[in-house]
Structures are given as C-alpha cells and as structure tokens.
N, C-alpha and C. Protein backbone atom coordinates (compact mmCIF):
# COMPACT_ATOMS: atom_id res chain seq x y z
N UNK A 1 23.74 -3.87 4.03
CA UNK A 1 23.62 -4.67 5.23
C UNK A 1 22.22 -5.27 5.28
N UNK A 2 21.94 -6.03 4.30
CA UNK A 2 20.60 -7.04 4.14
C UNK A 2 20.96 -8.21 4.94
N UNK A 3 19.62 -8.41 5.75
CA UNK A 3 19.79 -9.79 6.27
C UNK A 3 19.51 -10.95 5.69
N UNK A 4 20.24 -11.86 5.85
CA UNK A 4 19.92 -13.01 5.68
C UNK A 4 18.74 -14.12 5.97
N UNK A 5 19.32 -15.34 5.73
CA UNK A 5 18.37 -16.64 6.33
C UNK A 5 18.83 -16.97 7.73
N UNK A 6 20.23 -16.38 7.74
CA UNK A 6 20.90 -17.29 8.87
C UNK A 6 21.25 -15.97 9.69
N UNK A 7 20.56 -14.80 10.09
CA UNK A 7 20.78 -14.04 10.55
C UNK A 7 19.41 -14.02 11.49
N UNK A 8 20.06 -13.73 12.96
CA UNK A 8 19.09 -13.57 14.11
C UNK A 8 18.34 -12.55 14.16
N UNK A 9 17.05 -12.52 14.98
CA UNK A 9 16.11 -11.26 15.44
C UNK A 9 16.14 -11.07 16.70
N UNK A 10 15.89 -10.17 17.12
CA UNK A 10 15.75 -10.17 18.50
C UNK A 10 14.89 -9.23 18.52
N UNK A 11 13.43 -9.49 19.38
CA UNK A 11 12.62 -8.02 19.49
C UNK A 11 13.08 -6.87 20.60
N UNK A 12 13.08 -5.42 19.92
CA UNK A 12 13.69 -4.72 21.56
C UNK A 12 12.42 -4.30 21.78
N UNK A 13 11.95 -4.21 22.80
CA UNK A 13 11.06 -3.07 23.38
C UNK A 13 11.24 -1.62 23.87
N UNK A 14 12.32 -1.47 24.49
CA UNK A 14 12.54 -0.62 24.38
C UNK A 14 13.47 0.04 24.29
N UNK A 15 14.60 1.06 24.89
CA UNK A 15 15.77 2.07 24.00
C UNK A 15 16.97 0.66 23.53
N UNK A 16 17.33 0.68 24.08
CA UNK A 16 18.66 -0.51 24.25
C UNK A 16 18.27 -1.86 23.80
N UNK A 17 19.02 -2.52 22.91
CA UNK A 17 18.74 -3.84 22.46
C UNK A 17 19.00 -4.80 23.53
N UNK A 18 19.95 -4.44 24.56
CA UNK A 18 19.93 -5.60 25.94
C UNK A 18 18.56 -5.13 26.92
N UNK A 19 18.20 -4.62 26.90
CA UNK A 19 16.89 -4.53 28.40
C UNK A 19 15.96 -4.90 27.85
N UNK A 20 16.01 -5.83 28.39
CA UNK A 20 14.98 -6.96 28.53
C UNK A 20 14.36 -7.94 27.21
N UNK A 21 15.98 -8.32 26.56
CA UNK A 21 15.30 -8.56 25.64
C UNK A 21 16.57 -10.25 25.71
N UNK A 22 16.88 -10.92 24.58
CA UNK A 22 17.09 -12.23 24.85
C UNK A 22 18.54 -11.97 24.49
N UNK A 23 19.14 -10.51 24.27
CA UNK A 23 20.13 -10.27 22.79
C UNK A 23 21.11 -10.94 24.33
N UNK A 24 21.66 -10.37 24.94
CA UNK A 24 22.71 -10.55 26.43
C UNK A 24 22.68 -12.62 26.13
N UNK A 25 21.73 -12.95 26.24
CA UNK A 25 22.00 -14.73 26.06
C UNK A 25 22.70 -15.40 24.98
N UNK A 26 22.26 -14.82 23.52
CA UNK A 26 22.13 -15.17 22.36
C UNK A 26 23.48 -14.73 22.06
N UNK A 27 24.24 -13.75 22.16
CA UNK A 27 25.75 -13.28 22.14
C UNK A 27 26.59 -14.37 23.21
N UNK A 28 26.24 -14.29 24.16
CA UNK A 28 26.90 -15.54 24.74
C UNK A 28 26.91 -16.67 24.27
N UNK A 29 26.08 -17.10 24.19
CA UNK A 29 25.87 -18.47 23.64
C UNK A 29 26.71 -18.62 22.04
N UNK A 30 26.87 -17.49 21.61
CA UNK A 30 27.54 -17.74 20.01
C UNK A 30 28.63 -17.25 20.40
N UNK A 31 29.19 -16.93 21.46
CA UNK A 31 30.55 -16.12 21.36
C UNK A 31 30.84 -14.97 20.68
N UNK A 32 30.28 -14.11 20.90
CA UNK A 32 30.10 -12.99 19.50
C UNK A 32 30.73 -11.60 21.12
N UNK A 33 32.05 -11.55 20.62
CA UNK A 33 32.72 -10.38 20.96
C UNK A 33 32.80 -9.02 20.37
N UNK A 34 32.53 -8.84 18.92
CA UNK A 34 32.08 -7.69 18.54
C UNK A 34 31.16 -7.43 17.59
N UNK A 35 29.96 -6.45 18.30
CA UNK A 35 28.75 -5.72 17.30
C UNK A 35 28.92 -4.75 16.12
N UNK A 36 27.85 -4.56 15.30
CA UNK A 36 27.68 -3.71 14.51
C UNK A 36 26.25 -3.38 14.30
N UNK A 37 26.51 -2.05 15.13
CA UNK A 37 25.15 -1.02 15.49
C UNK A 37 24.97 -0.02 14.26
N UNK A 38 23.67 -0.42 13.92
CA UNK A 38 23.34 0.68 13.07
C UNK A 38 21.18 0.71 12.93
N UNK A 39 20.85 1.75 12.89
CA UNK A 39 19.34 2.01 12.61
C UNK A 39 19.12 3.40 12.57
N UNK A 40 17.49 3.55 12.86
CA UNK A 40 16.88 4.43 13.46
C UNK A 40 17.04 5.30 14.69
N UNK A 41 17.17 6.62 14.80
CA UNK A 41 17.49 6.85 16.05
C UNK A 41 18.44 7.15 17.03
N UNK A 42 19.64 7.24 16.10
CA UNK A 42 21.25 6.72 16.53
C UNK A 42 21.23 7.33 17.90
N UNK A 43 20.75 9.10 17.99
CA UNK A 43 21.18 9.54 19.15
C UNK A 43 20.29 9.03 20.65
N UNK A 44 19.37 7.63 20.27
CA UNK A 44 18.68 6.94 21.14
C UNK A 44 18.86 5.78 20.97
N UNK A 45 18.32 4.54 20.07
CA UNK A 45 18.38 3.36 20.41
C UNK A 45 19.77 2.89 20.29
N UNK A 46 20.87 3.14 19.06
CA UNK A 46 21.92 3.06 18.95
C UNK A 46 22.83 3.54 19.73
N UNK A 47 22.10 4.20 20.22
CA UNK A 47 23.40 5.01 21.44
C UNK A 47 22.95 4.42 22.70
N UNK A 48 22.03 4.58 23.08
CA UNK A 48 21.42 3.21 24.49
C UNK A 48 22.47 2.12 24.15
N UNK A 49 22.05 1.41 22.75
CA UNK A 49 22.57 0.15 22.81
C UNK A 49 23.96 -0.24 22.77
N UNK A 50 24.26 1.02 22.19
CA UNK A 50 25.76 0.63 22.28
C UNK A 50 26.53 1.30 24.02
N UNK A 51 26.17 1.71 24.38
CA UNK A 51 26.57 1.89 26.00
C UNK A 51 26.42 0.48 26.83
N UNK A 52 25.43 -0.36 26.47
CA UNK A 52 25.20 -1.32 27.16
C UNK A 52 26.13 -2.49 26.91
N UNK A 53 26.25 -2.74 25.06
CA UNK A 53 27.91 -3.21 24.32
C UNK A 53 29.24 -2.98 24.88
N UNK A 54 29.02 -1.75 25.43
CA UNK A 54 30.67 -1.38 25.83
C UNK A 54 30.71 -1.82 27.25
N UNK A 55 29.18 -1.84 28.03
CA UNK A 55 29.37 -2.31 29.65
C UNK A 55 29.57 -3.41 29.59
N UNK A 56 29.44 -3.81 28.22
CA UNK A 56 29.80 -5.52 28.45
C UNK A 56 30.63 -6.40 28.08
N UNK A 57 31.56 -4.79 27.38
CA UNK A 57 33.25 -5.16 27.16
C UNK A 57 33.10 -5.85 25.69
N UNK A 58 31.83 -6.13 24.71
CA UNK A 58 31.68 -6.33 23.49
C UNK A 58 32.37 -4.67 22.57
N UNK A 59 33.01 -4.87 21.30
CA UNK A 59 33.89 -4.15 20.49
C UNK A 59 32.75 -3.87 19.97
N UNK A 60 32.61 -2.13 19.56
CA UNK A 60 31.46 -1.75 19.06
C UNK A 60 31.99 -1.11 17.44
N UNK A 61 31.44 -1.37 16.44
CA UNK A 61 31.65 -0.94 15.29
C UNK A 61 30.47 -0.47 14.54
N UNK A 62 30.06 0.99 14.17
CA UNK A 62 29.05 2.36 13.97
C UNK A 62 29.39 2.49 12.64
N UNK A 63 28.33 2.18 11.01
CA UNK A 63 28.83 2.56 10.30
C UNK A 63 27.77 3.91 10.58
N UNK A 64 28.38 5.06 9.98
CA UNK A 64 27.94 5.98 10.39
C UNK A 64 26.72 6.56 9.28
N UNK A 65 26.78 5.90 7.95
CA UNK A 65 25.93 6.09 7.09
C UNK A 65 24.82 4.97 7.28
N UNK A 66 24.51 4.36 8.07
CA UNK A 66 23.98 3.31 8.50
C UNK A 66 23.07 3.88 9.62
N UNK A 67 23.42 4.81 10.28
CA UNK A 67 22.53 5.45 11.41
C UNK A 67 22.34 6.83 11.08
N UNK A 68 20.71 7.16 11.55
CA UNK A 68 20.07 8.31 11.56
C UNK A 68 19.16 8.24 12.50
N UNK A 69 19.34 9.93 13.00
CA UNK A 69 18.85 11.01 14.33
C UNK A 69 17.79 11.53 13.64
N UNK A 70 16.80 12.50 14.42
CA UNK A 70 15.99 13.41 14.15
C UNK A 70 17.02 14.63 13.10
N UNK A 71 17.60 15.07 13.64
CA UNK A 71 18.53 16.64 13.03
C UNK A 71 20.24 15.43 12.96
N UNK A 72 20.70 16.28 12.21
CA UNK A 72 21.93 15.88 11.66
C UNK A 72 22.63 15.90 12.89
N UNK A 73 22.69 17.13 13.74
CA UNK A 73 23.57 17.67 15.19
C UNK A 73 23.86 16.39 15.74
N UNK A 74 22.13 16.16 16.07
CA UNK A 74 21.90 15.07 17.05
C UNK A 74 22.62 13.63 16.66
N UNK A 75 22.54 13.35 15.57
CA UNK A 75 23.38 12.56 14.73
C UNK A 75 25.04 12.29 15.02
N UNK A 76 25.32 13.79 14.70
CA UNK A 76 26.82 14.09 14.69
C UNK A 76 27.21 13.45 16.71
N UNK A 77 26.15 13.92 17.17
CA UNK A 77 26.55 13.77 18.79
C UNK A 77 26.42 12.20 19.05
N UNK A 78 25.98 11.84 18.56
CA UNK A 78 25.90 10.02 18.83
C UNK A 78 26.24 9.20 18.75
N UNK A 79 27.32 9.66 17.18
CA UNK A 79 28.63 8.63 16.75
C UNK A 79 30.00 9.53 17.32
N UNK A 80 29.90 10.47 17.91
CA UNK A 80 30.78 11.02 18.31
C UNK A 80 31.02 10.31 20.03
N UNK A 81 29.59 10.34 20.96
CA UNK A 81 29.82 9.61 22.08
C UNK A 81 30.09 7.81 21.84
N UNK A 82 29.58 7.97 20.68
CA UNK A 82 30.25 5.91 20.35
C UNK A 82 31.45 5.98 20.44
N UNK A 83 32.62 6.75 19.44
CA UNK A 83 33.68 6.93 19.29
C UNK A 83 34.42 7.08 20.53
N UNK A 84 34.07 7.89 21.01
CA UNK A 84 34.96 9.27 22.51
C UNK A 84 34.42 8.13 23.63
N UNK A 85 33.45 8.30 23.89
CA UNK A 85 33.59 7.39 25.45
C UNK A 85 33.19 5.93 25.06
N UNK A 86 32.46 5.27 24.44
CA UNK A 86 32.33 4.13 24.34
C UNK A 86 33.21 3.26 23.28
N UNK A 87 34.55 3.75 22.96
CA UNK A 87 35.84 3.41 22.00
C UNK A 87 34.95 2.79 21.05
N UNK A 88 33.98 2.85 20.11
CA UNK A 88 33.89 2.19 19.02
C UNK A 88 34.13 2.67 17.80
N UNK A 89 34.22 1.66 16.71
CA UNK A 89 35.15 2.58 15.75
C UNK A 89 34.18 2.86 14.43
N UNK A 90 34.09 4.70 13.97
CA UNK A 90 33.37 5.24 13.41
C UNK A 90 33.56 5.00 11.92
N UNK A 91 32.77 4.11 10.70
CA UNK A 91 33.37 4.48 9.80
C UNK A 91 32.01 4.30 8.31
N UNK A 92 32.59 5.02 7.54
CA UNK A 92 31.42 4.42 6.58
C UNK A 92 31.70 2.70 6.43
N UNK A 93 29.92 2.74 6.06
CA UNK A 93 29.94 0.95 5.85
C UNK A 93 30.92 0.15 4.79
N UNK A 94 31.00 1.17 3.58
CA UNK A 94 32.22 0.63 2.65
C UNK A 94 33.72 0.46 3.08
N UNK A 95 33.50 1.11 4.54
CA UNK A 95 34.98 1.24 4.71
C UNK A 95 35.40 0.36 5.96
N UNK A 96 34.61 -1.04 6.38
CA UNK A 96 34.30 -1.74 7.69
C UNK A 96 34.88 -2.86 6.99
N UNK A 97 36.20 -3.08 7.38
CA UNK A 97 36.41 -4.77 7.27
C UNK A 97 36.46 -5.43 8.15
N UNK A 98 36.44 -6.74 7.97
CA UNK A 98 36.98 -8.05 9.15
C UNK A 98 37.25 -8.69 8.77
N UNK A 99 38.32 -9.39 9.58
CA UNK A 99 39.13 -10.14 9.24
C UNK A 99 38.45 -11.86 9.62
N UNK A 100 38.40 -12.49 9.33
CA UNK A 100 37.47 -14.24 9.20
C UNK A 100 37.96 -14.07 10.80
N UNK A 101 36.68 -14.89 11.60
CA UNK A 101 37.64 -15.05 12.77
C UNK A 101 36.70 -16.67 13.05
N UNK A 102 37.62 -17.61 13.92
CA UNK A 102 37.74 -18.91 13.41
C UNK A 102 36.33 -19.13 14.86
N UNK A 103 35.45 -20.11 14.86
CA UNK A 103 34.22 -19.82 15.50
C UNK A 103 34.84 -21.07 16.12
N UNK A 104 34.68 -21.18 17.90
CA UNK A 104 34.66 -21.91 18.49
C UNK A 104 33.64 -23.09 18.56
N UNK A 105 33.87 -23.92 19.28
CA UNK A 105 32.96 -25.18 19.15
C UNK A 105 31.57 -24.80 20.23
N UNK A 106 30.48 -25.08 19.48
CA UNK A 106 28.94 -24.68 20.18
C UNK A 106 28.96 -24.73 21.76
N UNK A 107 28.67 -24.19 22.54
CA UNK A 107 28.45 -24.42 24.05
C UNK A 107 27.76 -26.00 23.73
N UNK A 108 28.32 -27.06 24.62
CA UNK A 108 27.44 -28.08 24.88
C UNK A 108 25.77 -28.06 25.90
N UNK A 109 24.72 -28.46 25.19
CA UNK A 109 24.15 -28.03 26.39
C UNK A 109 23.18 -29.95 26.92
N UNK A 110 24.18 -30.81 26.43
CA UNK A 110 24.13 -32.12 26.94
C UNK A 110 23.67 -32.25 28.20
N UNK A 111 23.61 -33.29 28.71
CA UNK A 111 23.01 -33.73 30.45
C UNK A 111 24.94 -33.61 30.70
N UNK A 112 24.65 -33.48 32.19
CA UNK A 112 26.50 -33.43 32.82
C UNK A 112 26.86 -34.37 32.63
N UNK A 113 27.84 -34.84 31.96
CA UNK A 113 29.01 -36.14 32.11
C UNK A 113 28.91 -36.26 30.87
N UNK A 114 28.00 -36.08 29.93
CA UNK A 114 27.81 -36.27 28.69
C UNK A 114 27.71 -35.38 27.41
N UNK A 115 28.62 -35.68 26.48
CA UNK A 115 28.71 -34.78 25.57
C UNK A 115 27.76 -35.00 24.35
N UNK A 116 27.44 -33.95 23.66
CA UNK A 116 26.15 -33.73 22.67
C UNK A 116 26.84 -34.42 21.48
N UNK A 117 26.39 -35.13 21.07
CA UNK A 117 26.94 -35.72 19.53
C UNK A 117 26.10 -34.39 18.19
N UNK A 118 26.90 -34.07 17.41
CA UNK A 118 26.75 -33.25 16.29
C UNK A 118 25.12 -33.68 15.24
C-alpha cells in the first residue's frame, strides 16, 4: 500500500483523521463512500478514525497486517471493535478486493446558472 502521485494527504493532528482536519471535505467532494484504515497505533488513531468513518455511514475496510498497537492484545482489541461495533471488514491486505466502481461527474463548483467547462 505505497502511495502514489495521485494520492491525497491530509495532516491529522490529532487521534482521528476527521477532527479537525480537511479529510470530512475532501471525501465529499470525491464521493468516496468507502475507507481503508491502516497505520500506527490501531488501538488509537485507527480506531478513533474509524469510529468517526462509521458515524459517517462511510464502509470501513482494516487490513489487519497493515495496523499495529503497542502489545499484540491491544491490537487484537482494535480490529476486533472495527469488526463488532463499527461493521468493518477485517482482512489481510492480500486478501482485500474491489470491485472498479464507476466515479461520478466532479461536483461543479462554477458561479450559479453556470456550468464549469472541463
């Protein structure tokens, strides 16, 4: 899971990638209905962040070799609350497909009455 050229940043400050940061706009604006959480920290920033994913009715997908806790436990407890209360689905990264999904046309952000030429 290397990023790209055409792959976004977003800085977090702190636990959760939505508080207070631009990620809540930038998903809207692209239409992006489901994440894929993975880092440092799982049983904190990944687990913040993905609670905030599920309050926002975004599909959460945890590869689970992709995230790490202090202790393994803590680990085990973090993709377990992704799974159990925040329905996202647990799996190794080799084992995460998707299916193409067809990208709607850009939000216009033209003057009113007028549409943005390409």
């Amino acid at each position: 899971m290397k990023p790209t050229s055409r792959d976004y940043f977003v800085l977090k400050p702190k636990h959760s990638g939505f508080f207070d940061t631009t990620l809540d706009t930038l998903l809207e604006t692209l239409r992006i209905r489901r994440v894929i959480l993975a880092g440092i920290a799982g049983n904190i920033c990944v687990l913040f962040t993905a609670n905030d994913a599920y309050m926002r009715d975004l599909k959460i997908f945890a590869p689970a070799d992709c995230i790490v806790s202090n202790t393994a436990a803590d680990n085990h407890h973090a993709l377990r609350q992704i799974n159990t209360v925040l329905k996202g689905h647990i799996a190794e990264s080799t084992q995460l497909t998707f299916r193409p999904v067809r990208r709607a046309a850009p939000v216009s952000h033209g003057r009113l009455g007028q549409e943005s030429k390409p």
